[in-house]
N, C-alpha and C. Protein backbone atom coordinates (compact mmCIF):
# COMPACT_ATOMS: atom_id res chain seq x y z
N UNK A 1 -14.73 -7.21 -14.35
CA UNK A 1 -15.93 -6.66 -14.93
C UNK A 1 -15.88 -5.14 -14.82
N UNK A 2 -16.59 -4.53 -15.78
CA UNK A 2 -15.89 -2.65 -16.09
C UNK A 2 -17.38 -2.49 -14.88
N UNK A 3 -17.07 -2.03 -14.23
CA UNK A 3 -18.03 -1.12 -13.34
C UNK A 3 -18.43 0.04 -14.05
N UNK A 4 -18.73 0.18 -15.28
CA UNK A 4 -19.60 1.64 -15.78
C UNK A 4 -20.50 0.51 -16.92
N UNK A 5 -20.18 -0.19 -17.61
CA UNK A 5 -20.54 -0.89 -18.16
C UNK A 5 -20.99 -2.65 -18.45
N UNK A 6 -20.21 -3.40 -17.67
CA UNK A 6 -20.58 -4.53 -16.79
C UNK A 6 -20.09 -5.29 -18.18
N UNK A 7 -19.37 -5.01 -18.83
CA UNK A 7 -18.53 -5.79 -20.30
C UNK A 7 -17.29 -6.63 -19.14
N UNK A 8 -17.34 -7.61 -19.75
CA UNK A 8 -16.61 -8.92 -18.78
C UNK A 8 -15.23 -8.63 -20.09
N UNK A 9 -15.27 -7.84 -21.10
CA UNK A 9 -14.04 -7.72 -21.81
C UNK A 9 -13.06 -6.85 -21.38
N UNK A 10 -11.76 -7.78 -20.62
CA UNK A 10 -10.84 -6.69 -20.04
C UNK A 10 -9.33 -7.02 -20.13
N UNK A 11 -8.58 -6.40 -19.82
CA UNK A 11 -7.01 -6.48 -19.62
C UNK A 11 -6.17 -6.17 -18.76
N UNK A 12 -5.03 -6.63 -18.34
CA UNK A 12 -4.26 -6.29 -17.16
C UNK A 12 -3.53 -5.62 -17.58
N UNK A 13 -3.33 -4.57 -16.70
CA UNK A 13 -2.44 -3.05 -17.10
C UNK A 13 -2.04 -2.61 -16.08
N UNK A 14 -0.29 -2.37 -16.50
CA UNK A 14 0.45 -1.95 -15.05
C UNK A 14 0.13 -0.19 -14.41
N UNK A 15 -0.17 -0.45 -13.18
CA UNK A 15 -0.11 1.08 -12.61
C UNK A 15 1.10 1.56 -12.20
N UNK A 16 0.56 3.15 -11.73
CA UNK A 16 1.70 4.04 -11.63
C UNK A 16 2.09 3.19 -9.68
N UNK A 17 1.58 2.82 -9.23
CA UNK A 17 1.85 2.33 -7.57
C UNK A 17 1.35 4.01 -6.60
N UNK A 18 0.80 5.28 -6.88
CA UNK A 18 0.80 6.29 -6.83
C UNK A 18 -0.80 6.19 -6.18
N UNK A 19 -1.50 7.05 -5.65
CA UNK A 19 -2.70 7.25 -5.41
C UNK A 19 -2.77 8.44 -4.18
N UNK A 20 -4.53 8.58 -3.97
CA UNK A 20 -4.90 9.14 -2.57
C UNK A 20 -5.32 8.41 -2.09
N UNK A 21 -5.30 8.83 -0.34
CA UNK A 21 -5.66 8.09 0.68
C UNK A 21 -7.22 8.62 0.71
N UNK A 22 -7.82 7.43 0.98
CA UNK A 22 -9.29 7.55 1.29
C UNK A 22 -9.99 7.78 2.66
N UNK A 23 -9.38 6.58 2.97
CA UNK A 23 -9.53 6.28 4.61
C UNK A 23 -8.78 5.03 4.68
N UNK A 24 -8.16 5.22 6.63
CA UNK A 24 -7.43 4.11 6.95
C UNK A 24 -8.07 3.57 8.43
N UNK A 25 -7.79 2.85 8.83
CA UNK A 25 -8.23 1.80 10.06
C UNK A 25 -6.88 1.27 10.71
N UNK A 26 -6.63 1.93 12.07
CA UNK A 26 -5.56 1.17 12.95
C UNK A 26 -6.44 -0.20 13.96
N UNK A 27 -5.86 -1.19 13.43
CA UNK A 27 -6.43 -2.70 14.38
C UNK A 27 -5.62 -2.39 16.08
N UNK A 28 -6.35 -2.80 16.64
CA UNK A 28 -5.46 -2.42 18.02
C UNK A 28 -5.76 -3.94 18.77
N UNK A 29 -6.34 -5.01 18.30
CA UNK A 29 -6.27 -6.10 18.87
C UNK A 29 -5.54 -7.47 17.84
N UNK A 30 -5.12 -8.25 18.34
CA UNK A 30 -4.22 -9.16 17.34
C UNK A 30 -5.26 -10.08 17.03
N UNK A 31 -5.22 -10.29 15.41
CA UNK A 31 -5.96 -11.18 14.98
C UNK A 31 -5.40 -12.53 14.04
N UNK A 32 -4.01 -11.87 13.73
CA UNK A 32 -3.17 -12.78 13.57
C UNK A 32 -1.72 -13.07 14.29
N UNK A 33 -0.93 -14.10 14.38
CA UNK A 33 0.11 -14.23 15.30
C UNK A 33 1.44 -13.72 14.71
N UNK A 34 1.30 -13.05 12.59
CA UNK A 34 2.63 -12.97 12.80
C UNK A 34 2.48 -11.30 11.81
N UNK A 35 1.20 -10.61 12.69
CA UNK A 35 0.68 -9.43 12.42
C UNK A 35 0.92 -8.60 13.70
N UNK A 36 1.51 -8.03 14.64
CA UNK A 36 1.26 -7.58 15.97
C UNK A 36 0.27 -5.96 16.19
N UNK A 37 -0.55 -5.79 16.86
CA UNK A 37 -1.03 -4.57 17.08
C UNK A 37 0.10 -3.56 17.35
N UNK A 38 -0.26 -2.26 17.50
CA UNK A 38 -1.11 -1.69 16.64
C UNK A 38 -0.81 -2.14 14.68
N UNK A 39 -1.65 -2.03 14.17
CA UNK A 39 -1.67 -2.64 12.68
C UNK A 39 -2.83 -2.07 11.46
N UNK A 40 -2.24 -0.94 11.04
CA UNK A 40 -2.91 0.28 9.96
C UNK A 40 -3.17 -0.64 8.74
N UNK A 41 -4.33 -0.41 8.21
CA UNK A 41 -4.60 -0.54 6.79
C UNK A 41 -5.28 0.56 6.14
N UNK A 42 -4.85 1.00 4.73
CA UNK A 42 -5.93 2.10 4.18
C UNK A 42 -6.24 1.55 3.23
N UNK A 43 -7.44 2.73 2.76
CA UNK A 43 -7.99 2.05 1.18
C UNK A 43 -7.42 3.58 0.36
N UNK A 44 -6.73 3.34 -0.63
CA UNK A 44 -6.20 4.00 -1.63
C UNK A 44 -6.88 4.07 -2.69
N UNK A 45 -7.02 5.40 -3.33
CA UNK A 45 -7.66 5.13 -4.72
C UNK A 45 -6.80 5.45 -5.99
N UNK A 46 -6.14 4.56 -6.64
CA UNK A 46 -5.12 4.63 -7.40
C UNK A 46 -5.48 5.70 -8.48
N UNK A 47 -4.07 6.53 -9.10
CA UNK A 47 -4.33 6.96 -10.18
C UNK A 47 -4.91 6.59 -11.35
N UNK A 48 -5.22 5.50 -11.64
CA UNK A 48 -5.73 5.11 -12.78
C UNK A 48 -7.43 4.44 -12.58
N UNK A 49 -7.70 4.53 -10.86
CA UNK A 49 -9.15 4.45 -11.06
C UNK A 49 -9.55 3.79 -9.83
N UNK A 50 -9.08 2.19 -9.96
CA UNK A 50 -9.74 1.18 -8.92
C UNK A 50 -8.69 2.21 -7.49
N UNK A 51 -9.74 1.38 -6.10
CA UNK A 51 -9.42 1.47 -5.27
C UNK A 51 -8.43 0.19 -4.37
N UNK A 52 -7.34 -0.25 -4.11
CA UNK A 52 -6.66 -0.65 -3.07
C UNK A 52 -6.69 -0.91 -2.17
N UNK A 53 -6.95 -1.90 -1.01
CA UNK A 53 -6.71 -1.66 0.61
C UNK A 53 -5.32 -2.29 0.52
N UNK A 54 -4.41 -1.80 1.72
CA UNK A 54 -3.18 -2.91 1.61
C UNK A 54 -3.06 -2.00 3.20
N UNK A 55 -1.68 -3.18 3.90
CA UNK A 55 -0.80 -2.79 5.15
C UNK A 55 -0.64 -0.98 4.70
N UNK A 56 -0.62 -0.24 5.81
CA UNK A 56 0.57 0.86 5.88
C UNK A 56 1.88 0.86 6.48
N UNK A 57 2.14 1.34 5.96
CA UNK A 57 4.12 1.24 6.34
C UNK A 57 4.32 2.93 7.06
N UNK A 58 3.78 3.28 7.71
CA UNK A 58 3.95 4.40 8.67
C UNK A 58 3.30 4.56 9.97
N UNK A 59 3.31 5.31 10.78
CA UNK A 59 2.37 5.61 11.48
C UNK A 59 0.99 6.11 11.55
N UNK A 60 0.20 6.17 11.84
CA UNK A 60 -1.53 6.02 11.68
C UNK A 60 -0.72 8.23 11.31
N UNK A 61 -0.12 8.45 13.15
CA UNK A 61 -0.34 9.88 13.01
C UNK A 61 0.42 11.28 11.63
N UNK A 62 0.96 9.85 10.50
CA UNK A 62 1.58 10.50 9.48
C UNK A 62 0.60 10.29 8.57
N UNK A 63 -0.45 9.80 8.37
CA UNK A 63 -1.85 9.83 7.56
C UNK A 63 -2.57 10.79 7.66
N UNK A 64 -2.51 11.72 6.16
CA UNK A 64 -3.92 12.77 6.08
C UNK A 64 -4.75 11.94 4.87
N UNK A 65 -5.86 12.47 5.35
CA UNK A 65 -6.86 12.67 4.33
C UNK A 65 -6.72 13.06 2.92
N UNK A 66 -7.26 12.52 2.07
CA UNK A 66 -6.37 13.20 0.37
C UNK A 66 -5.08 13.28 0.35
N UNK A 67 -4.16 12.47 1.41
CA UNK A 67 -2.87 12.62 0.94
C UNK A 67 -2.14 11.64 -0.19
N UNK A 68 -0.82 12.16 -0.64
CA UNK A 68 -0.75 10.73 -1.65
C UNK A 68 0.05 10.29 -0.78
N UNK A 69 -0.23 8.71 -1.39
CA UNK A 69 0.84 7.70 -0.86
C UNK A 69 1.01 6.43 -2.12
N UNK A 70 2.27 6.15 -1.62
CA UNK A 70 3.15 5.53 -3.03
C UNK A 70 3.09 3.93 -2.49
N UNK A 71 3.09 3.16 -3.22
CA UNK A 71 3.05 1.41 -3.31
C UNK A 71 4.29 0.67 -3.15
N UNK A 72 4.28 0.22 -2.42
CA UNK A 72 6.12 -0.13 -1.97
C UNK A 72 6.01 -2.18 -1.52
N UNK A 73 7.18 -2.13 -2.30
CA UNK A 73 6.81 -3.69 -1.83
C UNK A 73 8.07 -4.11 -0.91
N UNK A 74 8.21 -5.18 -0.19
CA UNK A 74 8.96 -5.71 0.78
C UNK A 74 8.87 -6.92 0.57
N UNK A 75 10.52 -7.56 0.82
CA UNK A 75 10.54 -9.29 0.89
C UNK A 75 10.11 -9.55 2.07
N UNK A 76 9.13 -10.60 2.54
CA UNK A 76 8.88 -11.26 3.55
C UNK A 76 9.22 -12.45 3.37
N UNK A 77 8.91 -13.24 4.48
CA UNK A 77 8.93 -14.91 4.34
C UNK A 77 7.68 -15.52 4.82
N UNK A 78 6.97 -16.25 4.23
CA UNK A 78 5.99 -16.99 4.56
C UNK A 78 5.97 -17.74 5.96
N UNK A 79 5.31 -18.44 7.02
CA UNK A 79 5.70 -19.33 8.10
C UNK A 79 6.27 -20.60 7.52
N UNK A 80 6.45 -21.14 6.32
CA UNK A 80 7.49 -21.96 6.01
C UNK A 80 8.44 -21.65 5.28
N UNK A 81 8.70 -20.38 5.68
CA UNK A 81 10.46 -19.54 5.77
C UNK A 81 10.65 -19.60 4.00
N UNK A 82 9.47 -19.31 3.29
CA UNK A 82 9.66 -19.09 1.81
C UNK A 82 9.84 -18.13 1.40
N UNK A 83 10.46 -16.25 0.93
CA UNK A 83 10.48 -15.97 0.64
C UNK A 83 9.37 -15.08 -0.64
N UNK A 84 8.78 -14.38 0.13
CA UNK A 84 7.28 -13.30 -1.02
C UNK A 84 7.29 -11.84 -1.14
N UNK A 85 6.58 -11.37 -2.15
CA UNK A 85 6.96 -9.57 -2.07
C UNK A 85 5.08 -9.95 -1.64
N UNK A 86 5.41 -8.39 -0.45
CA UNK A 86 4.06 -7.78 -0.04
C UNK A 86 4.24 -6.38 -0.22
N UNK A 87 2.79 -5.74 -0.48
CA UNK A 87 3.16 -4.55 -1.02
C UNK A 87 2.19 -3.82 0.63
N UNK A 88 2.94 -2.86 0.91
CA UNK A 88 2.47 -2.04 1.93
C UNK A 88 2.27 -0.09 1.21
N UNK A 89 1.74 0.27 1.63
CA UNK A 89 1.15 2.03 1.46
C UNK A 89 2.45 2.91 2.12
N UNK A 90 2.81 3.78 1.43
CA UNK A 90 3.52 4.52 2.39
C UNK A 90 2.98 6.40 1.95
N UNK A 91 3.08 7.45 2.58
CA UNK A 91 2.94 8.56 2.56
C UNK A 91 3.78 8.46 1.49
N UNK A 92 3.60 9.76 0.56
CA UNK A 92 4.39 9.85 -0.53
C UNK A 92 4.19 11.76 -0.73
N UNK A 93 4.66 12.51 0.21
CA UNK A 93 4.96 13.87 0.36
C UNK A 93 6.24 14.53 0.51
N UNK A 94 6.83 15.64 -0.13
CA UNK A 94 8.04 16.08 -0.14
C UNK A 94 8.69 15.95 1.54
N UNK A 95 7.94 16.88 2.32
CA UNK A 95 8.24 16.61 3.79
C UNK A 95 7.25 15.45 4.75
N UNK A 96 6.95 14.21 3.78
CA UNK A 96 6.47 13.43 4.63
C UNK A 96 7.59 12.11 5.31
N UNK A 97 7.02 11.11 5.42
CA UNK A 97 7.30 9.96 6.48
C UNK A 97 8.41 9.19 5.27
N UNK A 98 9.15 8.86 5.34
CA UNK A 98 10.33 8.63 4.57
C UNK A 98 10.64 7.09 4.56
N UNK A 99 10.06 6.10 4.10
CA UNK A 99 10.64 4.63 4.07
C UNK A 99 11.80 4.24 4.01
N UNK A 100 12.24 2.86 4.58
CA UNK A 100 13.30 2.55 4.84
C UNK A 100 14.31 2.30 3.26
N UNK A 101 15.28 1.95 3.13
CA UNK A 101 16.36 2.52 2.24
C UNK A 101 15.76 0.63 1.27
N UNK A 102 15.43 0.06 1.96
CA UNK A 102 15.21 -1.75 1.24
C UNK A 102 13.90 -1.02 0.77
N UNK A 103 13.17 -0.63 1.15
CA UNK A 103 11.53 -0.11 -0.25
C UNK A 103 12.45 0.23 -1.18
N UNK A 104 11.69 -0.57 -2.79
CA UNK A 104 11.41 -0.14 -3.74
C UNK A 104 10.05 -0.09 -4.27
N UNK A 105 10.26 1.08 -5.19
CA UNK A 105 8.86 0.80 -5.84
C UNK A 105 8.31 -0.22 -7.02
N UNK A 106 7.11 0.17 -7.52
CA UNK A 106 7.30 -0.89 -8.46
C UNK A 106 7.84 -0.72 -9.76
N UNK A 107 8.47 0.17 -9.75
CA UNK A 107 9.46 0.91 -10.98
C UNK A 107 11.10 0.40 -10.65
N UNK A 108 10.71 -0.27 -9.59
CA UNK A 108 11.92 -1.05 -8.88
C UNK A 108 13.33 0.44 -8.04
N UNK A 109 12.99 1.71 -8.13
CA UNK A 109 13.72 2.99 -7.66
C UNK A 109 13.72 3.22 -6.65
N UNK A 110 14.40 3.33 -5.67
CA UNK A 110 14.39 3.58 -4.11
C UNK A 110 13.52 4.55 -4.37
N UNK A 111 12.43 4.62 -2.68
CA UNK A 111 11.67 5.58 -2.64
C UNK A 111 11.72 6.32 -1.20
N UNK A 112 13.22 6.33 -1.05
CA UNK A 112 13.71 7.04 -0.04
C UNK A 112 14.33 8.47 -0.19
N UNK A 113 13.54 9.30 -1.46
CA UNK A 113 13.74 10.52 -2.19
C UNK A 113 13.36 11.55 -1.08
C-alpha cells in the first residue's frame, strides 16, 4: 500500500541494495540459539525510499549515524542443514569496515572494493 496515497496499486522493483543508516540496536542477551550475543541490527533507509531493518555484518563501533551502508547477502543453512541467502548491512565507506571476500552484492560484484 503507497504510504502518500493508500492506492493498494503497486509493483515490485529491484533496488540499488545502497542506503543510510538510521539507527542500530546491539542485543547483548541471546534470544535465539543459533544467533549468539553480542548481535547488531539497523534500520536503513534505502535509496529508493522504504526503510529496512536487517543483521549488521560489522561491529556496532564501525556504525555512524547517516552513514551509508551496502546490502550484502550470505549463504547460510537452515537447522535442517538446507542451504538460504540472508541479507546482512554492511558500512559502505571508502575507508570503512571492509566485508569478507564471499559478500556479494545484489548486483552479484564483490564488495570487498
Amino acid at each position: 500500500m503507497c504510504p502518500s496515497c493508500l492506492s493498494e496499486d503497486w509493483q515490485w522493483t529491484a533496488i540499488s541494495g545502497a542506503g543510510t543508516l538510521l539507527s542500530w540496536t546491539t542485543f547483548h542477551r541471546q534470544y535465539f540459539p543459533t544467533i549468539p550475543p553480542p548481535h547488531t541490527v539497523a534500520a536503513v533507509l534505502l535509496d529508493e525510499g522504504p526503510i529496512l531493518i536487517a543483521d549488521v555484518d560489522a561491529p556496532p563501533d564501525r556504525l555512524v549515524l547517516d552513514g551509508r551502508m551496502r546490502l550484502t547477502y550470505h549463504e547460510v543453512d537452515d537447522l535442517d542443514g538446507n542451504p538460504f541467502q540472508l541479507y546482512r548491512w554492511t558500512p559502505h565507506t571508502p575507508t570503512g569496515y571492509s566485508p569478507s571476500p564471499r559478500e556479494t552484492t545484489l548486483e552479484g560484484a564483490r564488495t570487498d572494493d
